[in-house]
PDB file of N, CA and C in Angstrom:
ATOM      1  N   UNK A   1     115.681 131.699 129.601  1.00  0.00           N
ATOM      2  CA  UNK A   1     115.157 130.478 130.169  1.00  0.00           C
ATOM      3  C   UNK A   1     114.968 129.451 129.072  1.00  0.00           C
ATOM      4  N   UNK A   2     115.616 128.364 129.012  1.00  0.00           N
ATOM      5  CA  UNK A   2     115.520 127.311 128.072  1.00  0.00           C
ATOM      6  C   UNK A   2     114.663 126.090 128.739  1.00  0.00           C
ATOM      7  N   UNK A   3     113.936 125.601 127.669  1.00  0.00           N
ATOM      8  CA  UNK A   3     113.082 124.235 128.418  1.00  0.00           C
ATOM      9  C   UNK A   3     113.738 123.269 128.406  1.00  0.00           C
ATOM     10  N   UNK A   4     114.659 122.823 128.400  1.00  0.00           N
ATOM     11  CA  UNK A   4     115.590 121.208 128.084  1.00  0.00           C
ATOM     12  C   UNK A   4     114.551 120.501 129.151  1.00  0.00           C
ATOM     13  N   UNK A   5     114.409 119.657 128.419  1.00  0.00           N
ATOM     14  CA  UNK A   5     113.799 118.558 129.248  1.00  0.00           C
ATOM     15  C   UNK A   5     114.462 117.577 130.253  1.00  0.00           C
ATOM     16  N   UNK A   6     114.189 117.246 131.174  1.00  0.00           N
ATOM     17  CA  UNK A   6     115.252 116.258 132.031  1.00  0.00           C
ATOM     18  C   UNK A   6     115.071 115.053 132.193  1.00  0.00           C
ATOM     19  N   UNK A   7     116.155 114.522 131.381  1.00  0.00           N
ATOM     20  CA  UNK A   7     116.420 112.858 131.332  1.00  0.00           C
ATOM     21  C   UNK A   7     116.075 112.455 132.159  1.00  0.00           C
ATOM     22  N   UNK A   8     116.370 112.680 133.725  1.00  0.00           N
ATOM     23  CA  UNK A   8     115.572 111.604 134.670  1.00  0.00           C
ATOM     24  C   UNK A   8     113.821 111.593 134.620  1.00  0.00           C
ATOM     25  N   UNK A   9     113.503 112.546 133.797  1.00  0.00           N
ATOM     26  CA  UNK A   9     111.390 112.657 133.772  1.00  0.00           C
ATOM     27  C   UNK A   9     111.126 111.745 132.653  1.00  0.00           C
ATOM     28  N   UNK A  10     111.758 111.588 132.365  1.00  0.00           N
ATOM     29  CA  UNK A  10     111.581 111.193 130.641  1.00  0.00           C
ATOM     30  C   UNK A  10     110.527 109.712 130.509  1.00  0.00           C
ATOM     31  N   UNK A  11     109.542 109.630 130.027  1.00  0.00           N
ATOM     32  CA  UNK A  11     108.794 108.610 129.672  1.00  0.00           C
ATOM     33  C   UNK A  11     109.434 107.590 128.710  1.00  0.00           C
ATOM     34  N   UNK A  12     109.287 106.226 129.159  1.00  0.00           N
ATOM     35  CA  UNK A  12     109.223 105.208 128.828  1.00  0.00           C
ATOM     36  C   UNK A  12     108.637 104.879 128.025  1.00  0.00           C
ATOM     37  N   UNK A  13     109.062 104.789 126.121  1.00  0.00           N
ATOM     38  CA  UNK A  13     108.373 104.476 125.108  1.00  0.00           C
ATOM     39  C   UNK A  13     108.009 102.815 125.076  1.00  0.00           C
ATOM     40  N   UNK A  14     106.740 102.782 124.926  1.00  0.00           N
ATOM     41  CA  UNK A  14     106.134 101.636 125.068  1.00  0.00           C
ATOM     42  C   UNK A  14     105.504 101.093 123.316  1.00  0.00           C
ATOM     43  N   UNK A  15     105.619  99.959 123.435  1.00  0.00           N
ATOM     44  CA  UNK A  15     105.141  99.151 121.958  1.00  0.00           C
ATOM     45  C   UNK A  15     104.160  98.290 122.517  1.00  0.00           C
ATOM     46  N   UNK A  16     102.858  98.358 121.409  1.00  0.00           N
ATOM     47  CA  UNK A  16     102.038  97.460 121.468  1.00  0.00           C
ATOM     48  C   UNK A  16     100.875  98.255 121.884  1.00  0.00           C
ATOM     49  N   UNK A  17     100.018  96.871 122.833  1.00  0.00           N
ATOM     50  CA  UNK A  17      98.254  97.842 123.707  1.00  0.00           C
ATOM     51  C   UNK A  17      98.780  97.761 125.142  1.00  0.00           C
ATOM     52  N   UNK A  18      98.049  98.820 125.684  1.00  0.00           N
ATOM     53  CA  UNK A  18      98.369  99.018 127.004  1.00  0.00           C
ATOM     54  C   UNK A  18      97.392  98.424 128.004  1.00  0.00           C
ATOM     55  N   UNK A  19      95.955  98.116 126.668  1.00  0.00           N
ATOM     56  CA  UNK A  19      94.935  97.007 127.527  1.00  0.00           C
ATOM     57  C   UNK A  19      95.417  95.945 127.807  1.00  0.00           C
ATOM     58  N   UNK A  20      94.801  95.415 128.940  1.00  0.00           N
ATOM     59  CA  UNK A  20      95.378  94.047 129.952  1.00  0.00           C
ATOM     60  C   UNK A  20      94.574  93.516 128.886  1.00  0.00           C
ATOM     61  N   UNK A  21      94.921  92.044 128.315  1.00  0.00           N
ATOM     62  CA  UNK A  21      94.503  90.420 127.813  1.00  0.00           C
ATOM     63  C   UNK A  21      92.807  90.820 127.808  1.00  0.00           C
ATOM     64  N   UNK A  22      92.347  90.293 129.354  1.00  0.00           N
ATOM     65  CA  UNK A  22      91.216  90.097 129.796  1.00  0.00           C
ATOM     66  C   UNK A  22      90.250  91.128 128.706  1.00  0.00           C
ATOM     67  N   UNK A  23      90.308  92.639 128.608  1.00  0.00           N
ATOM     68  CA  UNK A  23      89.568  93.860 128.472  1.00  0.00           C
ATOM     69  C   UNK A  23      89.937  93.894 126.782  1.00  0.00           C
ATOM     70  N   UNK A  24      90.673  93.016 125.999  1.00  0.00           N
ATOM     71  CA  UNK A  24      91.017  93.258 124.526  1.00  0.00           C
ATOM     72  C   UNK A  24      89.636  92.600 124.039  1.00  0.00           C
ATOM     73  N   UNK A  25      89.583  93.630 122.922  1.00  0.00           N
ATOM     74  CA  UNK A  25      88.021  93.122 122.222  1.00  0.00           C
ATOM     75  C   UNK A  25      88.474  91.901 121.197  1.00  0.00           C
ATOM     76  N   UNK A  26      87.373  91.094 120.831  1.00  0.00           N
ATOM     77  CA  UNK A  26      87.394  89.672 120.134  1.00  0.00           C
ATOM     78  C   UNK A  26      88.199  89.678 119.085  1.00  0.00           C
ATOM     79  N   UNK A  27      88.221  91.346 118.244  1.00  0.00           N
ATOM     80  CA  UNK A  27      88.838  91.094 117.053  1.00  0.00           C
ATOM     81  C   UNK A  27      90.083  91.405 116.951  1.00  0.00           C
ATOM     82  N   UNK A  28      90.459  91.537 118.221  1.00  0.00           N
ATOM     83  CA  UNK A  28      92.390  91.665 118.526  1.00  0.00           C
ATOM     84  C   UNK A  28      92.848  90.248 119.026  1.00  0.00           C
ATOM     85  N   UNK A  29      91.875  89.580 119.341  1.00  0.00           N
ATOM     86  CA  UNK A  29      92.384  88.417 119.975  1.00  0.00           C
ATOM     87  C   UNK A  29      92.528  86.943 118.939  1.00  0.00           C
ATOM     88  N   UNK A  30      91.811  87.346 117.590  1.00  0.00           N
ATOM     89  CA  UNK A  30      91.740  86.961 116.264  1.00  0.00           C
ATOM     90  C   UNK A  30      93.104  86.736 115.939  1.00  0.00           C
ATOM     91  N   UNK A  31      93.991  85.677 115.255  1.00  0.00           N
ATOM     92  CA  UNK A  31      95.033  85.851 114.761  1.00  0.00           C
ATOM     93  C   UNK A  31      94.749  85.655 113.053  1.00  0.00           C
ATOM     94  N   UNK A  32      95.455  86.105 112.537  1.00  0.00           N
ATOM     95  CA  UNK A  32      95.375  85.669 110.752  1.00  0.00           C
ATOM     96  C   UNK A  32      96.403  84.896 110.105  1.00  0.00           C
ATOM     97  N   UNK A  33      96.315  83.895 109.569  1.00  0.00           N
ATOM     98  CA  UNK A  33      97.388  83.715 108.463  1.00  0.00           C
ATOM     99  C   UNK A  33      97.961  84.385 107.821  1.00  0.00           C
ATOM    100  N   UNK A  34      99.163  84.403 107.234  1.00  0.00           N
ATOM    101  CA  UNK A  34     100.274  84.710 106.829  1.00  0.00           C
ATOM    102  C   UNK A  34      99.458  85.241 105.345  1.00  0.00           C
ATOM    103  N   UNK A  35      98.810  84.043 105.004  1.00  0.00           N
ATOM    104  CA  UNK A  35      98.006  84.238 103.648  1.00  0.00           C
ATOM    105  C   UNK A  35      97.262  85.281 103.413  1.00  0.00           C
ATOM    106  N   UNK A  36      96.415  85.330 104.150  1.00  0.00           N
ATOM    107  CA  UNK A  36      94.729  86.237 104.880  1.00  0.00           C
ATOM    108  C   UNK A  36      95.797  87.409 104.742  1.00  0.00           C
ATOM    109  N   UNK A  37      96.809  87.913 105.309  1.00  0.00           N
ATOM    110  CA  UNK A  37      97.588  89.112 105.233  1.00  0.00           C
ATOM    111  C   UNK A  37      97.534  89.746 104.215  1.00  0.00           C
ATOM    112  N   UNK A  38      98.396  88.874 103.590  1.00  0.00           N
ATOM    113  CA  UNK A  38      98.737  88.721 102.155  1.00  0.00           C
ATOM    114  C   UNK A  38      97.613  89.409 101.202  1.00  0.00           C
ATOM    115  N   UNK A  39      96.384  88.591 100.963  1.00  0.00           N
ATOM    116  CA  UNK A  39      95.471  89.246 100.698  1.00  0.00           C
ATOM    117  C   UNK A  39      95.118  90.461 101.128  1.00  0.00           C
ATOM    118  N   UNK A  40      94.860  90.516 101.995  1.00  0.00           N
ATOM    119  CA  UNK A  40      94.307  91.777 102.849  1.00  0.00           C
ATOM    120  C   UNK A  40      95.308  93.314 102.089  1.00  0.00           C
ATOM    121  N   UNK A  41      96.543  92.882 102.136  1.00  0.00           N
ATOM    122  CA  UNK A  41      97.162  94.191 101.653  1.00  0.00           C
ATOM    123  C   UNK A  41      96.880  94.169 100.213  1.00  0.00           C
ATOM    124  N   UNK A  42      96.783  93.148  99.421  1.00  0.00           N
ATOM    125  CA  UNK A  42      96.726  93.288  98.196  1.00  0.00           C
ATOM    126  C   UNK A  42      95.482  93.954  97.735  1.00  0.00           C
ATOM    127  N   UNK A  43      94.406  93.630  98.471  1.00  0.00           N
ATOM    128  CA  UNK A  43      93.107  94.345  98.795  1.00  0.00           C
ATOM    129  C   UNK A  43      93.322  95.891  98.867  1.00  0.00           C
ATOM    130  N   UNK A  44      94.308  96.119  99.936  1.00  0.00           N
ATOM    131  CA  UNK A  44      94.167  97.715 100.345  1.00  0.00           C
ATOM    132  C   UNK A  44      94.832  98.322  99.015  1.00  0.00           C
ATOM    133  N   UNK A  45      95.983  97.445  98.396  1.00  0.00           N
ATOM    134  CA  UNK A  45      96.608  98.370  97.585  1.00  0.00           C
ATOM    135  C   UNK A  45      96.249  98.323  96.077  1.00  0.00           C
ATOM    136  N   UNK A  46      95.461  97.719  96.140  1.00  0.00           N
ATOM    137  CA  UNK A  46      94.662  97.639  94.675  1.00  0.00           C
ATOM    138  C   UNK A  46      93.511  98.249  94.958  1.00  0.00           C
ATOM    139  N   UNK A  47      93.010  98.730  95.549  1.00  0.00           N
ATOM    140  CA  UNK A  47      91.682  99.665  95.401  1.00  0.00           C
ATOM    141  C   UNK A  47      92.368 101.080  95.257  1.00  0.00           C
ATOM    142  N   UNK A  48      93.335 101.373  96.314  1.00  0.00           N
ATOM    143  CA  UNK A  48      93.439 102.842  95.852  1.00  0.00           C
ATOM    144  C   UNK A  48      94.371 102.918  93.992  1.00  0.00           C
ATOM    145  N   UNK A  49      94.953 102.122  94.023  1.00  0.00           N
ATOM    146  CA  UNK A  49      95.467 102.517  92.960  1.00  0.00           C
ATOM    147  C   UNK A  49      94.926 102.395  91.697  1.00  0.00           C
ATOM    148  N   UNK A  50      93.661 101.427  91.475  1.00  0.00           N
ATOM    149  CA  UNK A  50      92.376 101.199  90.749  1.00  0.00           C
ATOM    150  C   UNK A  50      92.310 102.701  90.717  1.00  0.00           C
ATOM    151  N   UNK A  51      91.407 102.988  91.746  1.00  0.00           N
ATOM    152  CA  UNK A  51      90.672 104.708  91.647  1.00  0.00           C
ATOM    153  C   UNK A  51      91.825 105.490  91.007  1.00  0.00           C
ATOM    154  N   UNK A  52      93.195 105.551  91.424  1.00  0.00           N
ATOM    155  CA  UNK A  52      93.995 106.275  90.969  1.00  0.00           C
ATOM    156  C   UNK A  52      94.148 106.308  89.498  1.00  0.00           C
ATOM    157  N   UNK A  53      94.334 105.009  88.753  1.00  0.00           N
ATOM    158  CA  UNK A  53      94.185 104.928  87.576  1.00  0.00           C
ATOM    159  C   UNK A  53      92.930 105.621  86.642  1.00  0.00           C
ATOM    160  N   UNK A  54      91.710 104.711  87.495  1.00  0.00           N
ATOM    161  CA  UNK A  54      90.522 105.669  87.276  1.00  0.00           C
ATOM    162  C   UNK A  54      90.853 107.456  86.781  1.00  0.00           C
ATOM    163  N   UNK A  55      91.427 107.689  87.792  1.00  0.00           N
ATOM    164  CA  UNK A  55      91.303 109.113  87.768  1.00  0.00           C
ATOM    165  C   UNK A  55      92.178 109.550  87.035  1.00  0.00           C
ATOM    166  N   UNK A  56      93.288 108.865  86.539  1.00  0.00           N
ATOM    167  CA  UNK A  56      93.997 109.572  85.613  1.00  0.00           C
ATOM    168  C   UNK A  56      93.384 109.404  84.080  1.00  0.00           C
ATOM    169  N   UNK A  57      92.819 108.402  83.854  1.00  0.00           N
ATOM    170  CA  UNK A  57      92.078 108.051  82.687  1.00  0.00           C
ATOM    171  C   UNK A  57      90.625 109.612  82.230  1.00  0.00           C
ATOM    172  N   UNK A  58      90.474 109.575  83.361  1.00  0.00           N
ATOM    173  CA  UNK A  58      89.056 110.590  83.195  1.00  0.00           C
ATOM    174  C   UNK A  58      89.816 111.848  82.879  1.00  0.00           C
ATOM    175  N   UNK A  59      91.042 112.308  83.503  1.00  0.00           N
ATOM    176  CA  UNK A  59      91.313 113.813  83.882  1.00  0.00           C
ATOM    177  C   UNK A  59      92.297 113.827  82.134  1.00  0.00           C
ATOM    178  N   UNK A  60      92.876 112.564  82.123  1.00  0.00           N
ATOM    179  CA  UNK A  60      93.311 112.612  80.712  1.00  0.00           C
ATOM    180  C   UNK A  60      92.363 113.215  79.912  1.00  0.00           C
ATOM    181  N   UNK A  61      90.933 112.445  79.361  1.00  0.00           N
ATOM    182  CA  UNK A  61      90.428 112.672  78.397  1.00  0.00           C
ATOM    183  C   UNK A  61      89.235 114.166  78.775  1.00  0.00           C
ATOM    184  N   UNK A  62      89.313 114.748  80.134  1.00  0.00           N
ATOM    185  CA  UNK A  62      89.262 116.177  79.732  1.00  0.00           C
ATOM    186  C   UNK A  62      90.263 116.444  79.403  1.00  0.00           C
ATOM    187  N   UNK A  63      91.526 116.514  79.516  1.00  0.00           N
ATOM    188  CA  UNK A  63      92.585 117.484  79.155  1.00  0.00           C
ATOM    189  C   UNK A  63      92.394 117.510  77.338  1.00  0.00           C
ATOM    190  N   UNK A  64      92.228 115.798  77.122  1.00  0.00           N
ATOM    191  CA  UNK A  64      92.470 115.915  75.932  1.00  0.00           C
ATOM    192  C   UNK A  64      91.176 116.514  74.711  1.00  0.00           C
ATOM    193  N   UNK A  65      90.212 116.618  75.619  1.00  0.00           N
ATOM    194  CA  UNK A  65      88.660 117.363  74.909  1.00  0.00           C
ATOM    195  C   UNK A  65      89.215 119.003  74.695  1.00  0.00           C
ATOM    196  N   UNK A  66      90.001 119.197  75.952  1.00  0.00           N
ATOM    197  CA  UNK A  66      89.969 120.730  75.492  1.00  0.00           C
ATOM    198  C   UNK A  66      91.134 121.290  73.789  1.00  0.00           C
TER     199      UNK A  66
END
């Protein structure tokens, strides 16, 4: 017994929210500048890689104590 699934059941991949307009909370309905983006990622990707650095700096100078 094989499960093949059958093309005619098959769900309809959907993009986006499936909430109606009306029921979206305030801060989806917010748009941002192009800029504000911009920032925003530069934000996300400079903190982790800060700590990352961080952490290679520290784990260096145990390695290098021992």
């Amino acid at each position: 017994m094989s499960s093949t699934p059958d093309p005619s059941r098959a769900v309809p991949r959907v993009r986006g929210l499936r909430v109606p307009r009306q029921a979206r909370p305030e801060t989806l309905k917010r748009r941002m500048p192009l800029m504000e983006h911009i920032r925003e990622l530069r934000n996300r990707l400079l903190r982790p890689c800060s700590g990352l650095g961080l952490g290679m700096v520290v784990g260096w100078i145990f390695f290098a104590s021992t």
